[in-house]
C-alpha atoms as a PDB file:
ATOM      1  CA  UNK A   1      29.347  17.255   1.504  1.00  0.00           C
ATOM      2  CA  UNK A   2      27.217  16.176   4.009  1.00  0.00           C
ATOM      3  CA  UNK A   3      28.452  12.372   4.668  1.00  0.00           C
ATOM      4  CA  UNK A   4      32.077  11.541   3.669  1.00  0.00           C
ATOM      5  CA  UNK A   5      32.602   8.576   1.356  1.00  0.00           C
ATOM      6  CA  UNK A   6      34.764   6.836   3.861  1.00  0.00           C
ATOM      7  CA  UNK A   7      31.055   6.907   6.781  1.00  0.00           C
ATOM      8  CA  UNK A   8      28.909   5.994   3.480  1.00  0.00           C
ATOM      9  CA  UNK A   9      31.282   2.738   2.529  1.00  0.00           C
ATOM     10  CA  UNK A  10      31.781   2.040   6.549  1.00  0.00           C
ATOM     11  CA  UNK A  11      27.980   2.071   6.596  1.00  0.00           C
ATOM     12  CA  UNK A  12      27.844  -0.391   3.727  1.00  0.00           C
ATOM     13  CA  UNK A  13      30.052  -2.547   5.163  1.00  0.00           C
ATOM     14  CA  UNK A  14      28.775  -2.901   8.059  1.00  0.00           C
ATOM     15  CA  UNK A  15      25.654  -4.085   7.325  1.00  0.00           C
ATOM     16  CA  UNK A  16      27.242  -6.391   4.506  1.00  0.00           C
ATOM     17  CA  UNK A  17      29.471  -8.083   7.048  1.00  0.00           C
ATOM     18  CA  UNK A  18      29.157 -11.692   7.706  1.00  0.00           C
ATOM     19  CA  UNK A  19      29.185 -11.977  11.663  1.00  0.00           C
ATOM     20  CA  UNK A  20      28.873 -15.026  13.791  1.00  0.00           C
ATOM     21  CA  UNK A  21      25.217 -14.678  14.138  1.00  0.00           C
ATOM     22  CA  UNK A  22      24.613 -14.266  10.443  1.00  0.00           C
ATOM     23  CA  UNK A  23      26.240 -18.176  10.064  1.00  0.00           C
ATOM     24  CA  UNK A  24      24.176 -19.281  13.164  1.00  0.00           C
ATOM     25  CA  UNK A  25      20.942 -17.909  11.525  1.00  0.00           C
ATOM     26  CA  UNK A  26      22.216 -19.206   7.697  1.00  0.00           C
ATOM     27  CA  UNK A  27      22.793 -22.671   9.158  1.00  0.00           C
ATOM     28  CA  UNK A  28      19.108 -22.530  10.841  1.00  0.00           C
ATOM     29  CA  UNK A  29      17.845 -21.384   7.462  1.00  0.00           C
ATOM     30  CA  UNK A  30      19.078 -24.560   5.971  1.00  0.00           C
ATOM     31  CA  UNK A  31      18.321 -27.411   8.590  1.00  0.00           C
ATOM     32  CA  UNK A  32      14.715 -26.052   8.740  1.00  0.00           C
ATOM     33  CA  UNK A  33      14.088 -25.710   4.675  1.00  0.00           C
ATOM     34  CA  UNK A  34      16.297 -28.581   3.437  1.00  0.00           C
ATOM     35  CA  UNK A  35      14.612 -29.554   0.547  1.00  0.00           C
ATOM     36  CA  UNK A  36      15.252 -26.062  -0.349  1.00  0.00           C
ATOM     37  CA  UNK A  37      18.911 -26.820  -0.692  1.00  0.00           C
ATOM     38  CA  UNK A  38      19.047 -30.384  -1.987  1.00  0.00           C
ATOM     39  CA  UNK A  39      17.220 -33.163  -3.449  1.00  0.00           C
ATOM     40  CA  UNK A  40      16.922 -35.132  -6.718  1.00  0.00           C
ATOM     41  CA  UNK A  41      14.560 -32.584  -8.279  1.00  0.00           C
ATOM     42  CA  UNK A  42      16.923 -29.575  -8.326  1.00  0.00           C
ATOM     43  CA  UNK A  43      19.313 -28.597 -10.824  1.00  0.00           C
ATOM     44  CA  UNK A  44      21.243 -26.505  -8.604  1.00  0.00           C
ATOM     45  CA  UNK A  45      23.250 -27.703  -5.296  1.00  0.00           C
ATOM     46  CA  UNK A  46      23.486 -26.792  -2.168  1.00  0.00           C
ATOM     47  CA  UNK A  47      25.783 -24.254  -2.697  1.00  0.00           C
ATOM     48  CA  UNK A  48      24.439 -22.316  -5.605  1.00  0.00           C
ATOM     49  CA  UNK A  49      21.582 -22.065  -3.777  1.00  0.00           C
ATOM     50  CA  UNK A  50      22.924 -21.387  -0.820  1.00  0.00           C
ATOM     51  CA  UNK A  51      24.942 -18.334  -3.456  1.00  0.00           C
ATOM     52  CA  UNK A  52      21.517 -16.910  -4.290  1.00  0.00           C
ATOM     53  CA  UNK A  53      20.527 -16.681  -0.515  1.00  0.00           C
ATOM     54  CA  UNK A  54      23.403 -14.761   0.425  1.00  0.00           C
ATOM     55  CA  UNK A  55      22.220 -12.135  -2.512  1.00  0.00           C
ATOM     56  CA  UNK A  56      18.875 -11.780  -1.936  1.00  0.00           C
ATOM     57  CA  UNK A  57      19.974 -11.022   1.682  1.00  0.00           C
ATOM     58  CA  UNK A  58      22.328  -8.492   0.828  1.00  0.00           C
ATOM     59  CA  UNK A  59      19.544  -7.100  -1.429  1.00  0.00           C
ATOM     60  CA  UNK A  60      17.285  -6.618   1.518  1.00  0.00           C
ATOM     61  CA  UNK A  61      19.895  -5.440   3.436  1.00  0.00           C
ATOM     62  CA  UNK A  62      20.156  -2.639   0.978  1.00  0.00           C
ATOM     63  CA  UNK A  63      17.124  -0.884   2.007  1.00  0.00           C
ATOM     64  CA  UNK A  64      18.233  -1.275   5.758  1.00  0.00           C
ATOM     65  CA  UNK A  65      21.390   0.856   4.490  1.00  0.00           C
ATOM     66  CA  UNK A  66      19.475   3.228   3.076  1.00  0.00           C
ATOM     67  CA  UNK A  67      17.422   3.929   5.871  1.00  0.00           C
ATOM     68  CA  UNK A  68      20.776   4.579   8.162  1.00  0.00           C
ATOM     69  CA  UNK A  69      22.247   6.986   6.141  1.00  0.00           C
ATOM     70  CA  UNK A  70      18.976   8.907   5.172  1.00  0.00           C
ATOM     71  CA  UNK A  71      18.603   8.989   8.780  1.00  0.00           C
ATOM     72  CA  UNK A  72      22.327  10.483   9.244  1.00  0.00           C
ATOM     73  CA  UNK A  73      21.139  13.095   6.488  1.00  0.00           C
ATOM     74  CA  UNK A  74      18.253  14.002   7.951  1.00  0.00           C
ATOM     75  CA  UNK A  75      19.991  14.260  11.068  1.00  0.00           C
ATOM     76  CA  UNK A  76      22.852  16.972   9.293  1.00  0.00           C
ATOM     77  CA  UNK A  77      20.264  18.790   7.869  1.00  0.00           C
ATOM     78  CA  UNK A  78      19.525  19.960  11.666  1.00  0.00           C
ATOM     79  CA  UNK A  79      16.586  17.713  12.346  1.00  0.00           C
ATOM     80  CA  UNK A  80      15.827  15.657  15.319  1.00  0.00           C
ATOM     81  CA  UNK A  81      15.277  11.969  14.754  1.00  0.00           C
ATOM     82  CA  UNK A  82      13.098  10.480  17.498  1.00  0.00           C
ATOM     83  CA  UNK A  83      13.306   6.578  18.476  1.00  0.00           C
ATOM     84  CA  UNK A  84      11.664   4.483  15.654  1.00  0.00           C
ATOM     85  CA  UNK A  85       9.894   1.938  17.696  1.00  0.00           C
ATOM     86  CA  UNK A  86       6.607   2.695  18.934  1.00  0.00           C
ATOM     87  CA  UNK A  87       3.539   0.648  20.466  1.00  0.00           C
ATOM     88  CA  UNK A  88      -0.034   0.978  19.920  1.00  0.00           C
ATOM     89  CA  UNK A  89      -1.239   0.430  23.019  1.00  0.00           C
ATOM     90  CA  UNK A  90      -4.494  -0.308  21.803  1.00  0.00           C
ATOM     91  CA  UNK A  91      -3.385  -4.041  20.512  1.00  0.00           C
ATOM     92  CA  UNK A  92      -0.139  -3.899  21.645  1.00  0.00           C
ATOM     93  CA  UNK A  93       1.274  -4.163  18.399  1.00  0.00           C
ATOM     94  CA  UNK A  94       4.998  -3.258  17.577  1.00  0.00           C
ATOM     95  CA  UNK A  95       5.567  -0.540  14.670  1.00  0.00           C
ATOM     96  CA  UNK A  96       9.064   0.530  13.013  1.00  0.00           C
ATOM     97  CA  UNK A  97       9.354   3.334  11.488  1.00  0.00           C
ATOM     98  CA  UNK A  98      11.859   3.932   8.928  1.00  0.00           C
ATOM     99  CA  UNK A  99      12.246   7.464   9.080  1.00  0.00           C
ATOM    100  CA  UNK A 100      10.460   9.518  12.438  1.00  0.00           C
ATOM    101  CA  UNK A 101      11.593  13.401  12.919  1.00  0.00           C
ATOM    102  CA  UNK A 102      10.779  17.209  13.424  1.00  0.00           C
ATOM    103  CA  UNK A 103      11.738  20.250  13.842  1.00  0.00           C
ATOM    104  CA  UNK A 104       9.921  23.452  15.561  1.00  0.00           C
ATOM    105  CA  UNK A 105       6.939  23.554  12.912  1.00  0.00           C
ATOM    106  CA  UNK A 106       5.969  19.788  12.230  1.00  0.00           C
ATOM    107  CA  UNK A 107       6.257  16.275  12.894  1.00  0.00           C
ATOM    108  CA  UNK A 108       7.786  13.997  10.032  1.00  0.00           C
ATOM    109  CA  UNK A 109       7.086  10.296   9.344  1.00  0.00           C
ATOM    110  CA  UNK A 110       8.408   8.401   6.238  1.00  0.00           C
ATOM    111  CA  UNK A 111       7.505   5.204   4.830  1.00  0.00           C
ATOM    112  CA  UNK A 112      10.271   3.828   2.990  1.00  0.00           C
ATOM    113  CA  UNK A 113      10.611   1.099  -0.008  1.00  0.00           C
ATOM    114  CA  UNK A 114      13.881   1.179  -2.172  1.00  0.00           C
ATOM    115  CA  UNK A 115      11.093   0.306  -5.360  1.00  0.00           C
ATOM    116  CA  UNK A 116       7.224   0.740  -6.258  1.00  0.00           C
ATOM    117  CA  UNK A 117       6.947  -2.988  -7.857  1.00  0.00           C
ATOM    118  CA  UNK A 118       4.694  -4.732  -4.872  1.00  0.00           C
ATOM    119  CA  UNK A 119       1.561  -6.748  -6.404  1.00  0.00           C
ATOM    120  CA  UNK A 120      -1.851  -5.533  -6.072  1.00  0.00           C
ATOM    121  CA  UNK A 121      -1.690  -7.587  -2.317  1.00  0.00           C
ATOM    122  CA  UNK A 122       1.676  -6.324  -1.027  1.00  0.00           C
ATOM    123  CA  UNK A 123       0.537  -2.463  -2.692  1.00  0.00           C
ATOM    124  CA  UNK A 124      -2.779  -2.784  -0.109  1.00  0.00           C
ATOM    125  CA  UNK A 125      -0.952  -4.020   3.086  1.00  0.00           C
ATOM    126  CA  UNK A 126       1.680  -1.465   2.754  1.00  0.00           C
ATOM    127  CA  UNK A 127      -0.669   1.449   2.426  1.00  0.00           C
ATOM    128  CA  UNK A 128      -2.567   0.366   5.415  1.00  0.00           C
ATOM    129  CA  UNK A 129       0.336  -0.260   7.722  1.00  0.00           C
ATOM    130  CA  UNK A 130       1.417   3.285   6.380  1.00  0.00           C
ATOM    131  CA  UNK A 131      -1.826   4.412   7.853  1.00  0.00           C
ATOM    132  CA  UNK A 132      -1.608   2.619  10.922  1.00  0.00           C
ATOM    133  CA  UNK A 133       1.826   4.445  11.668  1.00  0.00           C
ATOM    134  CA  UNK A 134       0.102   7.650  10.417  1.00  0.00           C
ATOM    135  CA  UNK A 135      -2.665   6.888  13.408  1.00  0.00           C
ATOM    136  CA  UNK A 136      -0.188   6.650  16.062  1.00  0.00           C
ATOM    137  CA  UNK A 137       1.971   9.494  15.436  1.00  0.00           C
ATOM    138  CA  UNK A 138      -1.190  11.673  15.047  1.00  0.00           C
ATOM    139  CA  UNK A 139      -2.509  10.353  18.747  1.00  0.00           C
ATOM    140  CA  UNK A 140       0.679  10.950  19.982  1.00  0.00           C
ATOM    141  CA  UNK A 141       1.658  14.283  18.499  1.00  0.00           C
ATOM    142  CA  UNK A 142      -2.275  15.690  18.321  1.00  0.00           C
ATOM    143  CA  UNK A 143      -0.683  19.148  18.439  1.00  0.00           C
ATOM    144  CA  UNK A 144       1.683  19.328  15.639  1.00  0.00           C
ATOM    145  CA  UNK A 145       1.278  19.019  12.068  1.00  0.00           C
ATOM    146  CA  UNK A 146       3.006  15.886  10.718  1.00  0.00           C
ATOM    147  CA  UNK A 147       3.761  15.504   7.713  1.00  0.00           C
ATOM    148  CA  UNK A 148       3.580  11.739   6.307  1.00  0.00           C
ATOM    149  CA  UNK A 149       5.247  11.054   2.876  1.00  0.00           C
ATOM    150  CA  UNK A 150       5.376   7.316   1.262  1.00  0.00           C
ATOM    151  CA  UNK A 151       9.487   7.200  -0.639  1.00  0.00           C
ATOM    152  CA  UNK A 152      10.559   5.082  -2.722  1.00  0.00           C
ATOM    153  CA  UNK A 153      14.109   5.316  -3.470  1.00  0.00           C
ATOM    154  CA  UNK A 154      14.558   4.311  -6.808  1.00  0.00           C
ATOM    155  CA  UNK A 155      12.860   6.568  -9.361  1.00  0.00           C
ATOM    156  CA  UNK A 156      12.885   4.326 -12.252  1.00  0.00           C
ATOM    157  CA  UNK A 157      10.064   2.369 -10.992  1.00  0.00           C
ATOM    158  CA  UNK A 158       6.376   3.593 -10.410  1.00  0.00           C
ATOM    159  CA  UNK A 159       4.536   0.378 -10.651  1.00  0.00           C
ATOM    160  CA  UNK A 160       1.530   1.830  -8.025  1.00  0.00           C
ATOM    161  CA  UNK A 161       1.747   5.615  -8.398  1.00  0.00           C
ATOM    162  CA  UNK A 162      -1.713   5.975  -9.463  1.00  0.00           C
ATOM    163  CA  UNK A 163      -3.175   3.525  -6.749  1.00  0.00           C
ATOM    164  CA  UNK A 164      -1.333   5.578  -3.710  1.00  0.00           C
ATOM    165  CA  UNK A 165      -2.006   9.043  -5.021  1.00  0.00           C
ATOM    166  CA  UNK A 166      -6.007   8.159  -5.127  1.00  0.00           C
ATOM    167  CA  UNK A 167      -5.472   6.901  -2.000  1.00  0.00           C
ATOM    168  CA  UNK A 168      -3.940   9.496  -0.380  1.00  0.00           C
ATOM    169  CA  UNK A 169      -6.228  11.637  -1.841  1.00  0.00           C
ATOM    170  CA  UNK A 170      -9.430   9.713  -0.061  1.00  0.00           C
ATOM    171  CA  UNK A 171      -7.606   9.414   3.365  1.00  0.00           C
ATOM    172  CA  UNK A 172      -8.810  12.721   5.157  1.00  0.00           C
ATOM    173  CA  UNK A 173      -6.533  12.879   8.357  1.00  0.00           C
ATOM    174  CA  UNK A 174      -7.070  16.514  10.221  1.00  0.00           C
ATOM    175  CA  UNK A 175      -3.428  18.348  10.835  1.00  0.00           C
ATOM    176  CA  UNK A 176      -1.995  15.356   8.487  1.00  0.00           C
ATOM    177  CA  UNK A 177      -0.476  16.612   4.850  1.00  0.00           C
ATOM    178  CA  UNK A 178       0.259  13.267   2.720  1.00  0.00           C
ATOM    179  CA  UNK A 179       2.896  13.202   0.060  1.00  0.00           C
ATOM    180  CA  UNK A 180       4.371  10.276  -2.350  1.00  0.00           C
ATOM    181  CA  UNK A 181       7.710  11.027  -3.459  1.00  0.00           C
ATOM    182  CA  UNK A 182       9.912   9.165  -5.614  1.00  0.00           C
ATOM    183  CA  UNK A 183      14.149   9.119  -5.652  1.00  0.00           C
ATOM    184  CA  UNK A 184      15.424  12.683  -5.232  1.00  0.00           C
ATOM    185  CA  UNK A 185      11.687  14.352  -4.404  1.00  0.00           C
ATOM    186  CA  UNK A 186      12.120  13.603  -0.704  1.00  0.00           C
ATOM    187  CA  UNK A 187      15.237  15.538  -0.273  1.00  0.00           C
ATOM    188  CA  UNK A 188      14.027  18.117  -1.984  1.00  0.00           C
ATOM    189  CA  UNK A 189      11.105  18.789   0.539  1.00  0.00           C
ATOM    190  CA  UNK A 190      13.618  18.698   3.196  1.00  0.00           C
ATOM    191  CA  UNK A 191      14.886  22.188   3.985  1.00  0.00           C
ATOM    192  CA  UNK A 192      18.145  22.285   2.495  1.00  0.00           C
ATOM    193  CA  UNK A 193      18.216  19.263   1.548  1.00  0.00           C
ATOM    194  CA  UNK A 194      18.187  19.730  -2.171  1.00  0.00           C
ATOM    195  CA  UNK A 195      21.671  18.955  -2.988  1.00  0.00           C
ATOM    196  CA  UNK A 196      21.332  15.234  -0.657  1.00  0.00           C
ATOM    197  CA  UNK A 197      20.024  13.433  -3.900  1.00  0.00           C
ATOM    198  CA  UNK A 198      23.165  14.048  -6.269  1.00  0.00           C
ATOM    199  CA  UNK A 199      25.378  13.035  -3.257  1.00  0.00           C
ATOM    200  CA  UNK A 200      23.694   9.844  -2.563  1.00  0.00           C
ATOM    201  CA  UNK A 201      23.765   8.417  -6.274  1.00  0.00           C
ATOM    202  CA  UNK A 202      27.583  10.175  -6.150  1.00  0.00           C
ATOM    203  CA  UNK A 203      28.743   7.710  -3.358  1.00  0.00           C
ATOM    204  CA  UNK A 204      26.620   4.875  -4.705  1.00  0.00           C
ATOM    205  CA  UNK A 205      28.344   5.293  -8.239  1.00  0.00           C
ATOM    206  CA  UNK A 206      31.262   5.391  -6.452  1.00  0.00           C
ATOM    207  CA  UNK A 207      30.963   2.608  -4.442  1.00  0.00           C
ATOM    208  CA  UNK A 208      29.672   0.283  -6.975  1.00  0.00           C
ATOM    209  CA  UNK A 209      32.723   0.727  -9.177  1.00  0.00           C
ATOM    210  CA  UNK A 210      35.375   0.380  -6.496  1.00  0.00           C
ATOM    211  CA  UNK A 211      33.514  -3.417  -5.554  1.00  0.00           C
ATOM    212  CA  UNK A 212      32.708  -4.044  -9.006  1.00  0.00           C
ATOM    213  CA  UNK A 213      35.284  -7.022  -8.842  1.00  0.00           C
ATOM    214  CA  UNK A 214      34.692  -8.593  -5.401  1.00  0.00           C
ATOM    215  CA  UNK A 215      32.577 -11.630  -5.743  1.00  0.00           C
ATOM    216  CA  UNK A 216      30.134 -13.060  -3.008  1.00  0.00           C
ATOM    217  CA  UNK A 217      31.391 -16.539  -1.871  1.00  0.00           C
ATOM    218  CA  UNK A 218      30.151 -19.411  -0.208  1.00  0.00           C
ATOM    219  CA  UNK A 219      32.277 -20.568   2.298  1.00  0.00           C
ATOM    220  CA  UNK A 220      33.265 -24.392   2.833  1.00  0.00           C
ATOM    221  CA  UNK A 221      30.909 -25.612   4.878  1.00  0.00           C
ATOM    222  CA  UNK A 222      33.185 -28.968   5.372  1.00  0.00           C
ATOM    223  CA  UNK A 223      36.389 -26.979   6.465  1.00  0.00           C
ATOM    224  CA  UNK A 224      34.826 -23.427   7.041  1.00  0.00           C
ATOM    225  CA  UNK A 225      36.352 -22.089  10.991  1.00  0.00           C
ATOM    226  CA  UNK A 226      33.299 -19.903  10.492  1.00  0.00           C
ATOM    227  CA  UNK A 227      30.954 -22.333   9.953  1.00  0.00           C
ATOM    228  CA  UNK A 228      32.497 -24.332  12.421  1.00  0.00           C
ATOM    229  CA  UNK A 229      31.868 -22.082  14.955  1.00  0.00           C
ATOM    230  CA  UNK A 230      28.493 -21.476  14.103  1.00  0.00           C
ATOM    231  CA  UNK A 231      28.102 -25.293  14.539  1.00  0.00           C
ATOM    232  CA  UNK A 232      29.027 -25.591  18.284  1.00  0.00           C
ATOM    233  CA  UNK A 233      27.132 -22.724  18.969  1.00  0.00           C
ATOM    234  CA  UNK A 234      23.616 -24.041  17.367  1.00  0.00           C
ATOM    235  CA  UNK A 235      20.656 -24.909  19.366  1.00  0.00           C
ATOM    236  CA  UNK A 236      20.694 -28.277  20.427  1.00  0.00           C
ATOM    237  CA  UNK A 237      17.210 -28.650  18.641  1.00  0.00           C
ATOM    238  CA  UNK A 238      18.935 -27.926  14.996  1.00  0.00           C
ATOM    239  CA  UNK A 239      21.951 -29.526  16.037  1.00  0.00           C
ATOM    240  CA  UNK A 240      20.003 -32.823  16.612  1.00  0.00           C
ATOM    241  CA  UNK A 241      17.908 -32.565  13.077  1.00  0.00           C
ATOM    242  CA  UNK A 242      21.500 -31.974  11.284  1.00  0.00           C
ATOM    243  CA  UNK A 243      22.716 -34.914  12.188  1.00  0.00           C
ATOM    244  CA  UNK A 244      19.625 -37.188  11.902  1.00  0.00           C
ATOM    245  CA  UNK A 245      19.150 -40.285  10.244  1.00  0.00           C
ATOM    246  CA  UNK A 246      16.539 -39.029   7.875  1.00  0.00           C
ATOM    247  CA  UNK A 247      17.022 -38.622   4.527  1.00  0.00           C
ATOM    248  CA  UNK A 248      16.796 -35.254   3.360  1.00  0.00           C
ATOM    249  CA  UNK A 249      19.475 -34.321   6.219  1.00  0.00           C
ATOM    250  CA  UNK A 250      21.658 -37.062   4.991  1.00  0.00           C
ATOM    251  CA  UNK A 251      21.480 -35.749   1.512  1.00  0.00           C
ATOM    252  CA  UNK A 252      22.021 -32.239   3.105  1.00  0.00           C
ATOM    253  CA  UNK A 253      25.679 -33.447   4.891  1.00  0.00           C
ATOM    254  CA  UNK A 254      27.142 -35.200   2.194  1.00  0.00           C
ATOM    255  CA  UNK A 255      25.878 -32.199  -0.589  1.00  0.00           C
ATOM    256  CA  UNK A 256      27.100 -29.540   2.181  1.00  0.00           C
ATOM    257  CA  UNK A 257      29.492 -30.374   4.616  1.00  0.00           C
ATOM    258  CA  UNK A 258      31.851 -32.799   2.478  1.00  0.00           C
ATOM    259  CA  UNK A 259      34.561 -33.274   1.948  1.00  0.00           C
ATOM    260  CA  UNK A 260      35.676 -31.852   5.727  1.00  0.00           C
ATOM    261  CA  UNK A 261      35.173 -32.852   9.077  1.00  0.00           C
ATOM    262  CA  UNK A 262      33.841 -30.006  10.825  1.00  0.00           C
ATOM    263  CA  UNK A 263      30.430 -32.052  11.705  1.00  0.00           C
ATOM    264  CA  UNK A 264      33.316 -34.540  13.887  1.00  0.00           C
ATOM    265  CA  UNK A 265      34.934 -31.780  15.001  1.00  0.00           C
ATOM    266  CA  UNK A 266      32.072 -29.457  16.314  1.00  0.00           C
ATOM    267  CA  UNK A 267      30.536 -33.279  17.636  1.00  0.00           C
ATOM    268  CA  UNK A 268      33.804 -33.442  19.672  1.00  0.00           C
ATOM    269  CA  UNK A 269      33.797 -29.804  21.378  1.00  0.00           C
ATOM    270  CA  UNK A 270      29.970 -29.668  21.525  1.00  0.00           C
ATOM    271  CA  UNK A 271      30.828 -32.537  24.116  1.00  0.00           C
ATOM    272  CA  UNK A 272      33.813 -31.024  25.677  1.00  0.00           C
ATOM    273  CA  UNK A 273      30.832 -28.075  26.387  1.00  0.00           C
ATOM    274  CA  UNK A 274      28.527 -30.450  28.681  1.00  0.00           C
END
């Protein structure tokens, strides 16, 4: 076993977790979409909305967790994982890579996607940032192969297969060998790394049916310590919409933040702050 269930939940909860900041940025979220969240013309309130938010996150937090512990893999499997933020100097824009590493014969860069099930748009900008990151690794490794593989996680999906093998198969890069790999393929062009696959869905399995009965929760927004500390710590700026006279953000109070008095109370120690 290469990672221990105990480091695969840890890593799982730890990007699940609900800090301080994640309330500051949720309450942001709100005050700058509120017709998102209420109004006449929705069915749902604030909160079920506000439910559905909190899922979606966690869904794109997902792929963030699998990039950690495919990096902790790689890492076991006696690679060496370089830093994933690079420049082009060229425009000065800012890449991430999701998985950057080598070993004595060749340079590795992955572009990862838990799914293939972009649209014809998304499927276009993806390969061409893929490219881009290609570029840059290739100027700054010139003397190293690199090997540059597309991965999508989930093998039950291969919505684009067709459109990224044709063109990976017109993209002529000297010293660059492209690949597209799909859920357990990856791993198994890793040296070693052949038994990584069965492990992964093992501790996913696993974890899924230990948390099959927790429930995501919205907390009380009214009465929430939380939320009330994510309150006093807002930016005056969102603070001051919040608790304006206009009438999406007085629908927004009385949907959200009754009954409670966290509003008065954050009011009172915002004031105590000045």
């Amino acid at each position: 076993m290469y990672i221990s269930e105990e480091e695969f939940d840890e890593i799982i909860t730890k990007h699940l977790k609900g800090g301080e900041d994640f309330y500051i940025l949720l309450l942001q979220k709100i005050i700058n979409n509120p017709s998102r969240y209420s109004g006449l013309f929705r069915l749902s309130n604030a909160k079920q909305k506000l439910l559905q938010n909190i899922t979606q996150s966690n869904e794109i937090k997902f792929g963030d967790i699998l990039e950690e512990i495919t990096t902790k893999y790689i890492q076991k499997l006696g690679y060496t994982n370089f830093d994933k933020h690079l420049i082009n100097s060229k425009n000065a824009t800012y890449l991430n890579l999701d998985q950057y590493f080598g070993d004595e014969k060749a340079i590795y860069v992955v572009e990862m996607k838990v799914r293939d099930d972009h649209d014809s748009t998304k499927k276009r900008g993806q390969y061409a940032n893929f490219q881009e990151k290609i570029n840059l690794i290739k100027h700054k490794h010139n003397a190293k192969p690199i090997k540059a593989s597309m991965w999508f996680v989930d093998d039950q999906l291969k919505k684009n297969r067709k459109y990224y093998l044709k063109k990976m198969k017109n993209t002529k890069i000297e010293g660059v060998e492209m690949n597209l790999h799909y859920g357990g393929e990856f791993f198994s062009s890793l040296k070693n790394g052949h038994t990584l696959w069965e492990e992964l869905k093992k501790h996913l399995k696993n974890y899924k049916q230990k948390n099959s009965t927790i429930e995501f929760t919205v907390p009380d927004f009214g009465t929430s310590k939380e939320i009330l500390q994510a309150l006093i710590k807002l930016p005056d700026k969102d603070w001051n919409k919040l608790n304006s006279n206009e009438e999406q953000y007085i629908l927004l109070r009385n949907e959200l933040f009754q009954p409670g008095d966290n509003l008065e109370k954050a009011k009172r120690q915002r004031l105590n702050l000045k």
